[in-house]
C-alpha atoms as a PDB file:
ATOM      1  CA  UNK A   1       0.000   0.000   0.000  1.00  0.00           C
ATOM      2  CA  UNK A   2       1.651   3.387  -1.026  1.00  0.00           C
ATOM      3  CA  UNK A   3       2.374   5.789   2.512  1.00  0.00           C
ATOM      4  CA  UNK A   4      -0.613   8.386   3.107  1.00  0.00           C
ATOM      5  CA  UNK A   5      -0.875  10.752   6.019  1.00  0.00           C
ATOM      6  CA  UNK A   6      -3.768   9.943   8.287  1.00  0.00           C
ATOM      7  CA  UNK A   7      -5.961  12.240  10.055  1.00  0.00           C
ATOM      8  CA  UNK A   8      -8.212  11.771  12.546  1.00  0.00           C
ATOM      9  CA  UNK A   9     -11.003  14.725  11.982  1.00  0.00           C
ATOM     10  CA  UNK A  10     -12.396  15.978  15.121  1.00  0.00           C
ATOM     11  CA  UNK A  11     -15.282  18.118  13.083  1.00  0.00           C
ATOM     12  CA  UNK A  12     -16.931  18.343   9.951  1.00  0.00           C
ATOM     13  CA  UNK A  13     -15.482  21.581   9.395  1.00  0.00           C
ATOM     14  CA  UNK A  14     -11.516  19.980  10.067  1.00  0.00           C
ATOM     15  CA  UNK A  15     -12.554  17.108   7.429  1.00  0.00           C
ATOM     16  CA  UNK A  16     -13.634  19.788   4.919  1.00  0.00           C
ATOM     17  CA  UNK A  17     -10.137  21.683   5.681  1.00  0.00           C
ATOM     18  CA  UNK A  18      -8.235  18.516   5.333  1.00  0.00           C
ATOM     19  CA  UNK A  19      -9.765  17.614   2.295  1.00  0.00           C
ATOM     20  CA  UNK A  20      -8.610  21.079   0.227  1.00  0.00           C
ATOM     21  CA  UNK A  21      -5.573  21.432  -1.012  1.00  0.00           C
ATOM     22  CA  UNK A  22      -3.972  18.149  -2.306  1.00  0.00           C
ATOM     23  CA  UNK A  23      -4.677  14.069  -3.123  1.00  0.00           C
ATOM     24  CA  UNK A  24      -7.579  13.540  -0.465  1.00  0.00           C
ATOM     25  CA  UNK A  25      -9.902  11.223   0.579  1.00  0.00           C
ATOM     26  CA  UNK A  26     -12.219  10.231   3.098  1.00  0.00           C
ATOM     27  CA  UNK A  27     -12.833   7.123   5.170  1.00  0.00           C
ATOM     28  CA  UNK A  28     -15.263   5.783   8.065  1.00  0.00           C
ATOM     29  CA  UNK A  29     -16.168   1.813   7.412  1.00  0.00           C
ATOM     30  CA  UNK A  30     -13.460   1.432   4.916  1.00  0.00           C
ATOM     31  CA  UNK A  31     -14.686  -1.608   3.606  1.00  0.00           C
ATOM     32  CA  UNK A  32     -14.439   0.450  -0.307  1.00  0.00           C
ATOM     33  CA  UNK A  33     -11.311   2.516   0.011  1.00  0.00           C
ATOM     34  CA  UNK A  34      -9.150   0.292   1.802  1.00  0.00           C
ATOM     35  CA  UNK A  35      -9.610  -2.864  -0.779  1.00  0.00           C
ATOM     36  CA  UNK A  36      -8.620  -0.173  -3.893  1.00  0.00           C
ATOM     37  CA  UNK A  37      -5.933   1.176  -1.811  1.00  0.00           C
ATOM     38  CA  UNK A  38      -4.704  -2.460  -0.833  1.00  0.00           C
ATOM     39  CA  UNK A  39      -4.164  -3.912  -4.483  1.00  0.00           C
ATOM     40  CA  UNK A  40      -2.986  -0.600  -5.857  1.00  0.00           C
ATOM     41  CA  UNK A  41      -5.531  -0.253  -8.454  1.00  0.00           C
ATOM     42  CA  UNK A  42      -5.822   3.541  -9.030  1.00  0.00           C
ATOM     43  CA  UNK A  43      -2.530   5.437 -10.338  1.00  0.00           C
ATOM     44  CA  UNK A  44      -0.565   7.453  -8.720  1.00  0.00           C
ATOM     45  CA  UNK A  45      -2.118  10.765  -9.789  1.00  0.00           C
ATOM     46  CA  UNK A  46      -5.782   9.577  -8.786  1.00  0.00           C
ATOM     47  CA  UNK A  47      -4.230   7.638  -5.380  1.00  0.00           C
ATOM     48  CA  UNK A  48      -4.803   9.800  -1.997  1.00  0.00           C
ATOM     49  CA  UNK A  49      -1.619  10.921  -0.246  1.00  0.00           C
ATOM     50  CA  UNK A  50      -4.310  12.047   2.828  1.00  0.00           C
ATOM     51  CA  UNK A  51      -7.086  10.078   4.309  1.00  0.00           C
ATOM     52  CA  UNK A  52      -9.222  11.563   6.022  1.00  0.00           C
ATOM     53  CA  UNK A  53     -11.208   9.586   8.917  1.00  0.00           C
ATOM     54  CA  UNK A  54     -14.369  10.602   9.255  1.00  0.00           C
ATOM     55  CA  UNK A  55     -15.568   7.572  12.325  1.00  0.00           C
ATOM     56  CA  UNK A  56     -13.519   9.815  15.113  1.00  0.00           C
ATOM     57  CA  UNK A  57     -16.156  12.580  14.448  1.00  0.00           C
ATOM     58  CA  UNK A  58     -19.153  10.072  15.737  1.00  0.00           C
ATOM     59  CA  UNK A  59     -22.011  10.114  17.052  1.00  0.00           C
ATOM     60  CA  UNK A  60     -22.359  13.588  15.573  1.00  0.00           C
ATOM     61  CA  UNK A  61     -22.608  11.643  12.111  1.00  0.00           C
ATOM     62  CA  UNK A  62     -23.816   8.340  13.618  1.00  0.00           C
ATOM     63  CA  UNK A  63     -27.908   8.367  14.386  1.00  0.00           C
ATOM     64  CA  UNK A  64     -31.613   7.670  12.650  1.00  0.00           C
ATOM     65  CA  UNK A  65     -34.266   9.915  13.757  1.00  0.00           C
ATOM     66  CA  UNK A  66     -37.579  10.468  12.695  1.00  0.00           C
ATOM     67  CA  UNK A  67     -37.985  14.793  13.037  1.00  0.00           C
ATOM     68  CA  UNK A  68     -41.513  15.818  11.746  1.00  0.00           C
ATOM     69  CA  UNK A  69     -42.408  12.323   9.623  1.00  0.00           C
ATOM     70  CA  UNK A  70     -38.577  13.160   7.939  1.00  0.00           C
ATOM     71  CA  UNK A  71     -36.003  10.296   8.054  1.00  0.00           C
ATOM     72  CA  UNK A  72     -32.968  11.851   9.156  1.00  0.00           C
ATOM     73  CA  UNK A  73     -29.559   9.383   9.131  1.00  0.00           C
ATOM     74  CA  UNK A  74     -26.021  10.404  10.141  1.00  0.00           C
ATOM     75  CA  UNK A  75     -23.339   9.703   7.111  1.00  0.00           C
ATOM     76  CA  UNK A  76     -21.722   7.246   9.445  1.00  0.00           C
ATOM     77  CA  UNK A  77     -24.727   5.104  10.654  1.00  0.00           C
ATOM     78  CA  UNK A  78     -23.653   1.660   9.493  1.00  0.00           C
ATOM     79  CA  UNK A  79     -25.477  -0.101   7.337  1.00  0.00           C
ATOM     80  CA  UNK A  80     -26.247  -2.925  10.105  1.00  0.00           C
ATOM     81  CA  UNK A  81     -28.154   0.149  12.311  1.00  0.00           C
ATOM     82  CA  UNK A  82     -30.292   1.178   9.423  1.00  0.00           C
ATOM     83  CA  UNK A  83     -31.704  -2.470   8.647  1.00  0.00           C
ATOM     84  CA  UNK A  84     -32.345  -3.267  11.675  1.00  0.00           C
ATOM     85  CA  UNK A  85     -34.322   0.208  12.668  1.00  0.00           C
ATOM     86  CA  UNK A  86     -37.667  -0.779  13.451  1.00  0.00           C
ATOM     87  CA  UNK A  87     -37.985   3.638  12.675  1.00  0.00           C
ATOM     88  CA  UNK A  88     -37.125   2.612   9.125  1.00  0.00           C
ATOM     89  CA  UNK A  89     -38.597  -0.682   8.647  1.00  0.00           C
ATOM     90  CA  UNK A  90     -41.961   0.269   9.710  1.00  0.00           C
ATOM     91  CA  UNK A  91     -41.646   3.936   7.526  1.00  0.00           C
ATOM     92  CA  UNK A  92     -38.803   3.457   4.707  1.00  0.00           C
ATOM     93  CA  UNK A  93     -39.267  -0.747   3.958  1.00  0.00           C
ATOM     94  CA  UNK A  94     -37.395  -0.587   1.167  1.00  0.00           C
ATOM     95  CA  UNK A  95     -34.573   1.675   2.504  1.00  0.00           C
ATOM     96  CA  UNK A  96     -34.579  -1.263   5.603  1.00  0.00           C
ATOM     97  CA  UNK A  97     -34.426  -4.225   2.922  1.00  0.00           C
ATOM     98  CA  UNK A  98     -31.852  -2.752   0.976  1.00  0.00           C
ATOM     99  CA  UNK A  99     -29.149  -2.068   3.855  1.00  0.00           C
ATOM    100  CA  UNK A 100     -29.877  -5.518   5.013  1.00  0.00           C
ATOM    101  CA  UNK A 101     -29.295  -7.071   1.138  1.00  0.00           C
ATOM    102  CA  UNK A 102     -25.921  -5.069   1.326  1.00  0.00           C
ATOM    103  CA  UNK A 103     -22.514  -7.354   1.337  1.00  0.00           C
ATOM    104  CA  UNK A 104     -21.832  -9.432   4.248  1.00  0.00           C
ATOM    105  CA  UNK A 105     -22.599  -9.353   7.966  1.00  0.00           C
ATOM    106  CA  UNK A 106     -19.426  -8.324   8.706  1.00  0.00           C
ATOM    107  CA  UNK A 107     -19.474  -5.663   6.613  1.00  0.00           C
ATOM    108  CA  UNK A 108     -22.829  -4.304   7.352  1.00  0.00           C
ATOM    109  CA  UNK A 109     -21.324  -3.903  10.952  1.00  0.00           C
ATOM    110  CA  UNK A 110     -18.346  -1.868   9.415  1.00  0.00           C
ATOM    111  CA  UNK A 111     -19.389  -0.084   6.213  1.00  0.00           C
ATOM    112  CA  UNK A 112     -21.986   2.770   6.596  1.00  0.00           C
ATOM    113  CA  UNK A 113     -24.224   4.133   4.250  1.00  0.00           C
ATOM    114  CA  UNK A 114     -22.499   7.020   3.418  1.00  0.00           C
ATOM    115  CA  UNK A 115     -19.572   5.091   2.279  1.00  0.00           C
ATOM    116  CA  UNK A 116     -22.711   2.986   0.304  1.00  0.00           C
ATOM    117  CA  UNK A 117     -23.655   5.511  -1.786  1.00  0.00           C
ATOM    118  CA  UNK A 118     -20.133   6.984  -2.701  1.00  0.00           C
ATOM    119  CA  UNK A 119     -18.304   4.146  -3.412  1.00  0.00           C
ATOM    120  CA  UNK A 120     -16.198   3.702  -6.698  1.00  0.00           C
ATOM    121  CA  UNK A 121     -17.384   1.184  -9.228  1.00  0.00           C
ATOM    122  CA  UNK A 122     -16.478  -2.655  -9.129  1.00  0.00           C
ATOM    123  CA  UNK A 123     -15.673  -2.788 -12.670  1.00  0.00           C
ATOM    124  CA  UNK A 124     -13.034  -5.498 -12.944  1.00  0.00           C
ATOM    125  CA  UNK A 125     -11.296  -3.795 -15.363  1.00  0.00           C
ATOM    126  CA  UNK A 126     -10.952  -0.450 -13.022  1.00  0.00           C
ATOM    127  CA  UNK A 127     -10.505  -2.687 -10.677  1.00  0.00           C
ATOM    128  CA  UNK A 128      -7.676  -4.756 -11.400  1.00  0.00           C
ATOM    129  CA  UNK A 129      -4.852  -5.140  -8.688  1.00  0.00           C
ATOM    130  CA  UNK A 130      -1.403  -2.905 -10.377  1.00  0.00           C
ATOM    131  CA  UNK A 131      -3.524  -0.756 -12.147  1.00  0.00           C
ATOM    132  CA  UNK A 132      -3.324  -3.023 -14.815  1.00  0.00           C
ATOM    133  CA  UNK A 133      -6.016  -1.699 -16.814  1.00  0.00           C
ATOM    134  CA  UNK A 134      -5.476   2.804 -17.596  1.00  0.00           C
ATOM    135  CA  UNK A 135      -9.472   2.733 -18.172  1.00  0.00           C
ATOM    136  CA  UNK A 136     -11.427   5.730 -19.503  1.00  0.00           C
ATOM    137  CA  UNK A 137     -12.584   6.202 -15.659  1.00  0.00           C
ATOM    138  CA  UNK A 138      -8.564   6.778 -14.594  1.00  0.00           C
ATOM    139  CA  UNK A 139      -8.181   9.099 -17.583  1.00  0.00           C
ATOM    140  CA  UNK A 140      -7.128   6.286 -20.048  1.00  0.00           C
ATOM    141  CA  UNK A 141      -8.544   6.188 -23.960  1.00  0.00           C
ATOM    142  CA  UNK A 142     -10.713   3.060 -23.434  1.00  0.00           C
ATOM    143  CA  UNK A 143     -13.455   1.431 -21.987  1.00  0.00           C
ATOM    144  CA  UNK A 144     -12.083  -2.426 -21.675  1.00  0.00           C
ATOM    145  CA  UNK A 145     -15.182  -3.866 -20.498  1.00  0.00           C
ATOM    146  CA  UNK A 146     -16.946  -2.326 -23.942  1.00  0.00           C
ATOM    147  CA  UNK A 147     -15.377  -4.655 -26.349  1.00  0.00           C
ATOM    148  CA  UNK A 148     -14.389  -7.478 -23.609  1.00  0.00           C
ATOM    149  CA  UNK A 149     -15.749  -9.323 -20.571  1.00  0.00           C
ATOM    150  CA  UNK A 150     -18.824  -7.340 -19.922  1.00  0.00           C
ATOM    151  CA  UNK A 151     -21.501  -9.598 -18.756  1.00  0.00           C
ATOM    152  CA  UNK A 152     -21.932  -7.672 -15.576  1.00  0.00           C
ATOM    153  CA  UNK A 153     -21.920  -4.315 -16.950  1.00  0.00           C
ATOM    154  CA  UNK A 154     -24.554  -1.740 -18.151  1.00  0.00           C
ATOM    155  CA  UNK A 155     -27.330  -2.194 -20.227  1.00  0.00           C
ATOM    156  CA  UNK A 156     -28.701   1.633 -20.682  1.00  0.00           C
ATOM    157  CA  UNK A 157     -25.709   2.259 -22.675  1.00  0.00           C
ATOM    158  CA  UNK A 158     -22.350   3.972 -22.289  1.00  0.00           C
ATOM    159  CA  UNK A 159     -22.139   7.202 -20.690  1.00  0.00           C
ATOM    160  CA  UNK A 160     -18.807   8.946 -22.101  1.00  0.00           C
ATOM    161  CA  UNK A 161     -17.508   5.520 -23.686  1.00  0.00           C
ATOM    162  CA  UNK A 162     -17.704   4.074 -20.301  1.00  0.00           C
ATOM    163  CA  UNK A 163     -20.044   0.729 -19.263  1.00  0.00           C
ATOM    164  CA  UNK A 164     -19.324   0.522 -15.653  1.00  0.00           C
ATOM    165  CA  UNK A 165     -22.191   0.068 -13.248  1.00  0.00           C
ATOM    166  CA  UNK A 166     -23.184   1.743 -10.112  1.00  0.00           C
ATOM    167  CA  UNK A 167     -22.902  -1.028  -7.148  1.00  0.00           C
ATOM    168  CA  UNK A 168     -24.859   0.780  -4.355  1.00  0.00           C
ATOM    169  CA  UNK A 169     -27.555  -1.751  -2.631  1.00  0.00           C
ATOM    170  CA  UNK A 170     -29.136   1.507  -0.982  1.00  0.00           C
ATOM    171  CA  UNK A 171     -28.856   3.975  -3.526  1.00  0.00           C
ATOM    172  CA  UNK A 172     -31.820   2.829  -5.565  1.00  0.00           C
ATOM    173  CA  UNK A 173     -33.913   2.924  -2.302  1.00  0.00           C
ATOM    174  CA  UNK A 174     -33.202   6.463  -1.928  1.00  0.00           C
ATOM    175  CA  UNK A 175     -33.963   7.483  -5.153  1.00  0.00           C
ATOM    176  CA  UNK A 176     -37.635   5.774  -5.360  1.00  0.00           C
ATOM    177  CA  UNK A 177     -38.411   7.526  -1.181  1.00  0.00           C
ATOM    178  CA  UNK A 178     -37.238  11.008  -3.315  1.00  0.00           C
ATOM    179  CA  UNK A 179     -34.708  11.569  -0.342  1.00  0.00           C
ATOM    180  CA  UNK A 180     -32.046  14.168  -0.140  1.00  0.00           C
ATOM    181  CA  UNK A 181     -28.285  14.456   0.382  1.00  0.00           C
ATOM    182  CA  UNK A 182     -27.060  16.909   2.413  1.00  0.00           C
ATOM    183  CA  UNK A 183     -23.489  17.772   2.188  1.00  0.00           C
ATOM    184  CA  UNK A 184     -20.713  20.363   3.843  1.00  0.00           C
ATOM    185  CA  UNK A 185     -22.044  22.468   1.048  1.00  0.00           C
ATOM    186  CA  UNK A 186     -25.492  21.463  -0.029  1.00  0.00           C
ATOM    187  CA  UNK A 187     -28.512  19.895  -0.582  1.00  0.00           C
ATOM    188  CA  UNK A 188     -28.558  17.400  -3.276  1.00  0.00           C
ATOM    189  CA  UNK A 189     -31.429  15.529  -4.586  1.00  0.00           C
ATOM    190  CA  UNK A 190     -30.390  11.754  -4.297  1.00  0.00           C
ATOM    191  CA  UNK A 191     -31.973  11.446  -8.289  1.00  0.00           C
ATOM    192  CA  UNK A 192     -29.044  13.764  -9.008  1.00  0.00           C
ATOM    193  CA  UNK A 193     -26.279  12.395  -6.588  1.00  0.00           C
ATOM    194  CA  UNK A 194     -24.610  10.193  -9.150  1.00  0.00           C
ATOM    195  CA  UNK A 195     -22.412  11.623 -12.023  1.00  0.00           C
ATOM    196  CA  UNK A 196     -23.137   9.318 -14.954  1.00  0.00           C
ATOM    197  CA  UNK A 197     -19.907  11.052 -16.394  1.00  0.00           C
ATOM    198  CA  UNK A 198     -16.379  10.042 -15.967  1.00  0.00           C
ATOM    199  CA  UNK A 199     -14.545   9.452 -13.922  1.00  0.00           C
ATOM    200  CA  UNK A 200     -16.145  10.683 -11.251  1.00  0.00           C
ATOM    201  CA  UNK A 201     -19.597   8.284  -9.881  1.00  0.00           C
ATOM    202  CA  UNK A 202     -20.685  11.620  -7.862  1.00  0.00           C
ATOM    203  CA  UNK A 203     -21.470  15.256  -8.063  1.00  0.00           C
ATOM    204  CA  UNK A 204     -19.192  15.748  -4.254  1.00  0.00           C
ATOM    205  CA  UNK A 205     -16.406  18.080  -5.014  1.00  0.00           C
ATOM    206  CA  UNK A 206     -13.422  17.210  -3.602  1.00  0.00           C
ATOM    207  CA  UNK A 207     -13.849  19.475  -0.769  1.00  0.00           C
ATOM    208  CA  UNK A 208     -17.144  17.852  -0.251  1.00  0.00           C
ATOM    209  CA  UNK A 209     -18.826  15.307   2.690  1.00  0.00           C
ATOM    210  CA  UNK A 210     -21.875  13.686   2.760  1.00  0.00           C
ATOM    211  CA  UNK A 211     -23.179  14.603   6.128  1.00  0.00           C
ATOM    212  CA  UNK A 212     -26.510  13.064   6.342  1.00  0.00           C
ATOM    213  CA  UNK A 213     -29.459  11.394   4.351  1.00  0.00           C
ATOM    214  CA  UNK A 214     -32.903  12.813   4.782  1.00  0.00           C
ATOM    215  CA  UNK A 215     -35.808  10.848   3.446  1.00  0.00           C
ATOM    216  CA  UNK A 216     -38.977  12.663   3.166  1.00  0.00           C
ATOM    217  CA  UNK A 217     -42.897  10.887   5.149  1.00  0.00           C
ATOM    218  CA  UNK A 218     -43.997   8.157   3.356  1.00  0.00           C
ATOM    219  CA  UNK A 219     -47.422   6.651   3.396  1.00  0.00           C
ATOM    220  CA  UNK A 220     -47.853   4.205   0.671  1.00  0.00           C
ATOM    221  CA  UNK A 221     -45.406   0.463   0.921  1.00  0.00           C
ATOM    222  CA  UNK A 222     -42.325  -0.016  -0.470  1.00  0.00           C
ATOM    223  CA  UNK A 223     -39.323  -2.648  -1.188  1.00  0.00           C
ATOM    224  CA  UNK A 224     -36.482  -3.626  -2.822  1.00  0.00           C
ATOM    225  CA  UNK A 225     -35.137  -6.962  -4.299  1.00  0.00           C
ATOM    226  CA  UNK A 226     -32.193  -7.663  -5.394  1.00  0.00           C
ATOM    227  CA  UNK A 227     -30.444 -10.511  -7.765  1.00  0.00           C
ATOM    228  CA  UNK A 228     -26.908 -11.696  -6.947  1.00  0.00           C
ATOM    229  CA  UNK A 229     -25.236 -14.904  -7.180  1.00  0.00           C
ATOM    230  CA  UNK A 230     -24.260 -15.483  -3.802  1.00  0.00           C
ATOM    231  CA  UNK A 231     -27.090 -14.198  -1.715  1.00  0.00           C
ATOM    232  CA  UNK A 232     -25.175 -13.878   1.194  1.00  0.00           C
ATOM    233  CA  UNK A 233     -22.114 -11.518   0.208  1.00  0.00           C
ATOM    234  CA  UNK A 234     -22.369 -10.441  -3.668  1.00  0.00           C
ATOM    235  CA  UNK A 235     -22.502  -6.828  -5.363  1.00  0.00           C
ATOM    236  CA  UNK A 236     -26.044  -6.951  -7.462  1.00  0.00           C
ATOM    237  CA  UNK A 237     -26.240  -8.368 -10.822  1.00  0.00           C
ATOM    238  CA  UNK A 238     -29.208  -5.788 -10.576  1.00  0.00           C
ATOM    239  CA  UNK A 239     -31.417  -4.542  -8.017  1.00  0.00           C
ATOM    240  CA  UNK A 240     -34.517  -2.525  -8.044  1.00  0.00           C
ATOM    241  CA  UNK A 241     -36.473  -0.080  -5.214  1.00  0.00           C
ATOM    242  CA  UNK A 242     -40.039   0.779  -5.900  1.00  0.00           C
ATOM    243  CA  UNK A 243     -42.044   3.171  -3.704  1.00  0.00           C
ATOM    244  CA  UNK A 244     -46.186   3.162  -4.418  1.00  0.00           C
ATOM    245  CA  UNK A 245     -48.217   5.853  -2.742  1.00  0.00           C
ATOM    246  CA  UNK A 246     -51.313   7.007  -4.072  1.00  0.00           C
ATOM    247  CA  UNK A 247     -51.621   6.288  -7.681  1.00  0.00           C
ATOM    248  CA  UNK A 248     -48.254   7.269  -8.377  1.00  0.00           C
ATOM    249  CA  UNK A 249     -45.100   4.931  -8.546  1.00  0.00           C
ATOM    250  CA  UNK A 250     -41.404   5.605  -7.982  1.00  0.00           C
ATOM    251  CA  UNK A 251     -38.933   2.376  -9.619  1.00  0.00           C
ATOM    252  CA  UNK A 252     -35.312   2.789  -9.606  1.00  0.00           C
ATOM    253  CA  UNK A 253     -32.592   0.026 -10.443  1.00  0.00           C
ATOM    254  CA  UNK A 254     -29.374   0.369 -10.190  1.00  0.00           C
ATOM    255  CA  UNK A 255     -26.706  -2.176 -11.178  1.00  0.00           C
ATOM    256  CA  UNK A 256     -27.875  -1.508 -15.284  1.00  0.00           C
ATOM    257  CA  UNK A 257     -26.053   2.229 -15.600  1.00  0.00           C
ATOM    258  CA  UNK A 258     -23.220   4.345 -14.150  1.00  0.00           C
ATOM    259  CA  UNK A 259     -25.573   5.882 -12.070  1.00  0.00           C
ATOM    260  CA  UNK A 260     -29.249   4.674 -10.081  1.00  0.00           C
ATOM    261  CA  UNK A 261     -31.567   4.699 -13.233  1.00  0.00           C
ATOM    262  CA  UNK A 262     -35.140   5.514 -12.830  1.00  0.00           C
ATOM    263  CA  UNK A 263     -37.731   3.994 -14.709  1.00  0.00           C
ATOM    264  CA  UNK A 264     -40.050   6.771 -15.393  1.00  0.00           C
ATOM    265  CA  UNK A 265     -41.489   4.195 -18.537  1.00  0.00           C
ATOM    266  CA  UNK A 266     -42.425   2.025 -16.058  1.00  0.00           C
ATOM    267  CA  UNK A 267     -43.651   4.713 -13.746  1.00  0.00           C
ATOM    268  CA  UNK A 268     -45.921   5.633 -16.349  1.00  0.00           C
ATOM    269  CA  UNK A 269     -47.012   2.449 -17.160  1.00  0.00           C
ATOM    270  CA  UNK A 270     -48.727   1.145 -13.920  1.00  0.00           C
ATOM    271  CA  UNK A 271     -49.316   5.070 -12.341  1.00  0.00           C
ATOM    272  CA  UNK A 272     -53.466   4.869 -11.429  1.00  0.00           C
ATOM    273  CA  UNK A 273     -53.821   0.959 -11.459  1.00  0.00           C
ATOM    274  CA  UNK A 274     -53.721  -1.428  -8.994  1.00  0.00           C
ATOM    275  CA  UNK A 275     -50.980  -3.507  -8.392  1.00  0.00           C
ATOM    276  CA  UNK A 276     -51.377  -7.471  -9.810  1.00  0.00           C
ATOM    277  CA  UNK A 277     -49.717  -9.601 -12.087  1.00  0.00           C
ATOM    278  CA  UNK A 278     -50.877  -8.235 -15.491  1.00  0.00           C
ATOM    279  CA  UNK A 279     -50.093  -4.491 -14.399  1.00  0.00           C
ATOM    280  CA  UNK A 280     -46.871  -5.250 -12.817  1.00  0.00           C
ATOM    281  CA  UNK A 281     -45.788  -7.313 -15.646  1.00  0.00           C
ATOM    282  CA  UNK A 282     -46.728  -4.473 -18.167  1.00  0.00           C
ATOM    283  CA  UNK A 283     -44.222  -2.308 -16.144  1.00  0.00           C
ATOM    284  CA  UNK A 284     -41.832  -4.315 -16.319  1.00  0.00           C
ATOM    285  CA  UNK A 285     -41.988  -4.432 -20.022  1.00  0.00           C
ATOM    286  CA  UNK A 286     -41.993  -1.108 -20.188  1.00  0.00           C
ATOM    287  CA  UNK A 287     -38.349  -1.315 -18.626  1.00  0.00           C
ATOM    288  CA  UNK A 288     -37.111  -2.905 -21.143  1.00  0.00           C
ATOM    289  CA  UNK A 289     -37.454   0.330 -23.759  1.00  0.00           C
ATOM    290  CA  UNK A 290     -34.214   1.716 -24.349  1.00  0.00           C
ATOM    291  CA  UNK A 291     -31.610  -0.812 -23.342  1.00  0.00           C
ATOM    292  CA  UNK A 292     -28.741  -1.552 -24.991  1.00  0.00           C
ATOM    293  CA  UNK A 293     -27.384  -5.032 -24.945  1.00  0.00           C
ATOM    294  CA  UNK A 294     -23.578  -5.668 -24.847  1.00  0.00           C
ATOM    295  CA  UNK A 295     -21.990  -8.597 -26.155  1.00  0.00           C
ATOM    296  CA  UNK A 296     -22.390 -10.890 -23.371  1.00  0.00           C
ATOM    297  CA  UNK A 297     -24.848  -9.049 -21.107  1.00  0.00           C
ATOM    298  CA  UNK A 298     -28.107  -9.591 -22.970  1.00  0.00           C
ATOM    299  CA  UNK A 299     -29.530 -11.865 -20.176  1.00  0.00           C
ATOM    300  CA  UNK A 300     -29.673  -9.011 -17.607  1.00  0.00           C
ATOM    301  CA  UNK A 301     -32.865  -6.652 -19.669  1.00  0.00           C
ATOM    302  CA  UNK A 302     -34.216 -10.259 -18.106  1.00  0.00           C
ATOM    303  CA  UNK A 303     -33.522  -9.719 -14.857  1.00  0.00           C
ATOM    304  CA  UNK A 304     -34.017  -6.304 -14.598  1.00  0.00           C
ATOM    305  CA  UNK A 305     -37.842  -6.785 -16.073  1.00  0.00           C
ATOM    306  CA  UNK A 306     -37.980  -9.711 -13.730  1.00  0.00           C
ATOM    307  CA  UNK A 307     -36.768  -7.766 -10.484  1.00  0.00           C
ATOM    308  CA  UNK A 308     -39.061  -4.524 -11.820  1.00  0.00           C
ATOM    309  CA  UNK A 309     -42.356  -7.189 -11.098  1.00  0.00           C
ATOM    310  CA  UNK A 310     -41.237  -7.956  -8.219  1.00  0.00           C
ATOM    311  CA  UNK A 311     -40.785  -5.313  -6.223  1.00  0.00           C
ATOM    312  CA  UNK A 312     -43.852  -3.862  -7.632  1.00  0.00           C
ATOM    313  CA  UNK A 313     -45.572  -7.154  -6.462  1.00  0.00           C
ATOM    314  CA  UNK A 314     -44.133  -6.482  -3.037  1.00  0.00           C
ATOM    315  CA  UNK A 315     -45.293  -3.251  -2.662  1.00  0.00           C
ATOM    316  CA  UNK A 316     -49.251  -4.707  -3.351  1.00  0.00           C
END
């Protein structure tokens, strides 16, 4: 592992200071950044020289609380806390479901949902150990995965010649409950969280924390499903949230895109009927339109269809 300087922020404010100025990064579960960091697979110009811990600044980023029907969770909260909150499994189902689909025990005890929804892409290309692979995302000419093994990778098309996938379990969640991001800076809207562009896989400058995840009241019944190979442990093949109040619908999957990709054919196709086989099988039709096979990922527009029914199903 190349030599960084570590810092142990005492306040937001500190991180945020820490952070200008140079090669910087932040870290509270580290179950993302110490893995990339491990097997060397960013280059030297994109590898941190700080890190930046963000854990010695708990509980002050570590809670759930309901304030006025609003879901408010700390940055830090691990992902373990959130599935288990009977605050947001009785209120925010799906955001519940998906924390608890996320990785491994283990590493729901460690990694927390801020660290979730920032994480880098698991593209094995950008992946590889010794930076083996100068992709498009490290400022490289090529997309790898494009014209070799891609049958995990998107299947909405390439955003800027690149095919990598978002791998967030929770981010889909957030984006069907309409919640928000709140930064050092800002207020994001989690629909507009993720930068589809490269290289970056969010809009956070590099000055910039997440500080907390607000989800607004919800009424209606939600969930999320997820496909993976090993139940237990895996990244999504492809996941899905969907969020029915009313006679409006909210479907997002994410796994299929570089960033969460909402399904507003879908949306559009069951809004104002009720929920049962035929209708949620005509949505997930409908979110089919616009894919774009690869060479060897055709048999995910499957999948995503078949997880599209049936989190609709579960929200009936």
């Amino acid at each position: 592992m190349r030599e960084f300087t570590h810092i142990n922020a005492t306040s937001v404010d500190e991180a945020v200071s820490a952070l200008q100025g140079g090669k910087a990064a932040v870290i509270a579960g580290g179950t993302d950044l110490i893995g990339t960091l491990r097997f060397y697979c960013l280059p030297d110009d994109l590898s941190p020289d700080v890190i930046v811990n963000l854990k010695s600044i708990s509980p002050s980023l570590d809670y759930i609380e309901e304030d006025g029907g609003m879901l408010k969770i700390g940055a830090c909260t691990r992902l373990e806390d959130i599935a288990m909150s009977s605050v947001v499994q009785t209120g925010w189902t799906a955001l519940a479901e998906a924390a608890h689909r996320t990785a491994s025990p283990h590493i729901r005890e460690s990694g927390t949902i801020g660290g979730n929804i920032c994480q880098v892409n698991r593209c094995w290309y950008f992946r590889k150990p010794n930076n083996r692979f100068d992709c498009i995302r490290k400022g490289g000419g090529m997309c790898f995965a494009m014209m070799g093994e891609n049958r995990y990778h998107a299947i909405y098309g390439a955003v800027n010649g690149c095919v990598a996938v978002n791998p967030s379990d929770t981010a889909p969640a957030l984006v069907a409950l309409g919640a928000t991001i709140v930064t050092s800076k800002r207020d994001i809207a989690a629909a507009d969280f993720w930068d589809a562009g490269v290289p970056g896989s969010t809009v956070l400058d590099d000055d910039e924390i997440v500080t907390e995840i607000q989800v607004p009241a919800f009424s209606g019944k939600s969930a999320f499903v997820k496909f993976a190979l090993r139940k237990s442990i895996d990244f999504p093949v492809v996941n899905c949230a969907a969020a029915i109040s009313g006679s409006s619908a909210s479907i997002c999957l994410n796994a299929v895109y570089n960033k969460p990709y909402k399904l507003t054919a879908a949306e559009d196709a069951i809004a104002g009927q009720a929920i049962n086989e035929t209708s949620a099988a005509a949505a997930a039709e409908a979110a089919g339109e616009g894919t774009v096979a690869l060479a060897n990922n055709k048999w995910k527009i499957q999948i995503a269809k078949a997880m599209v029914k049936r989190a609709l199903l579960a929200c009936a």
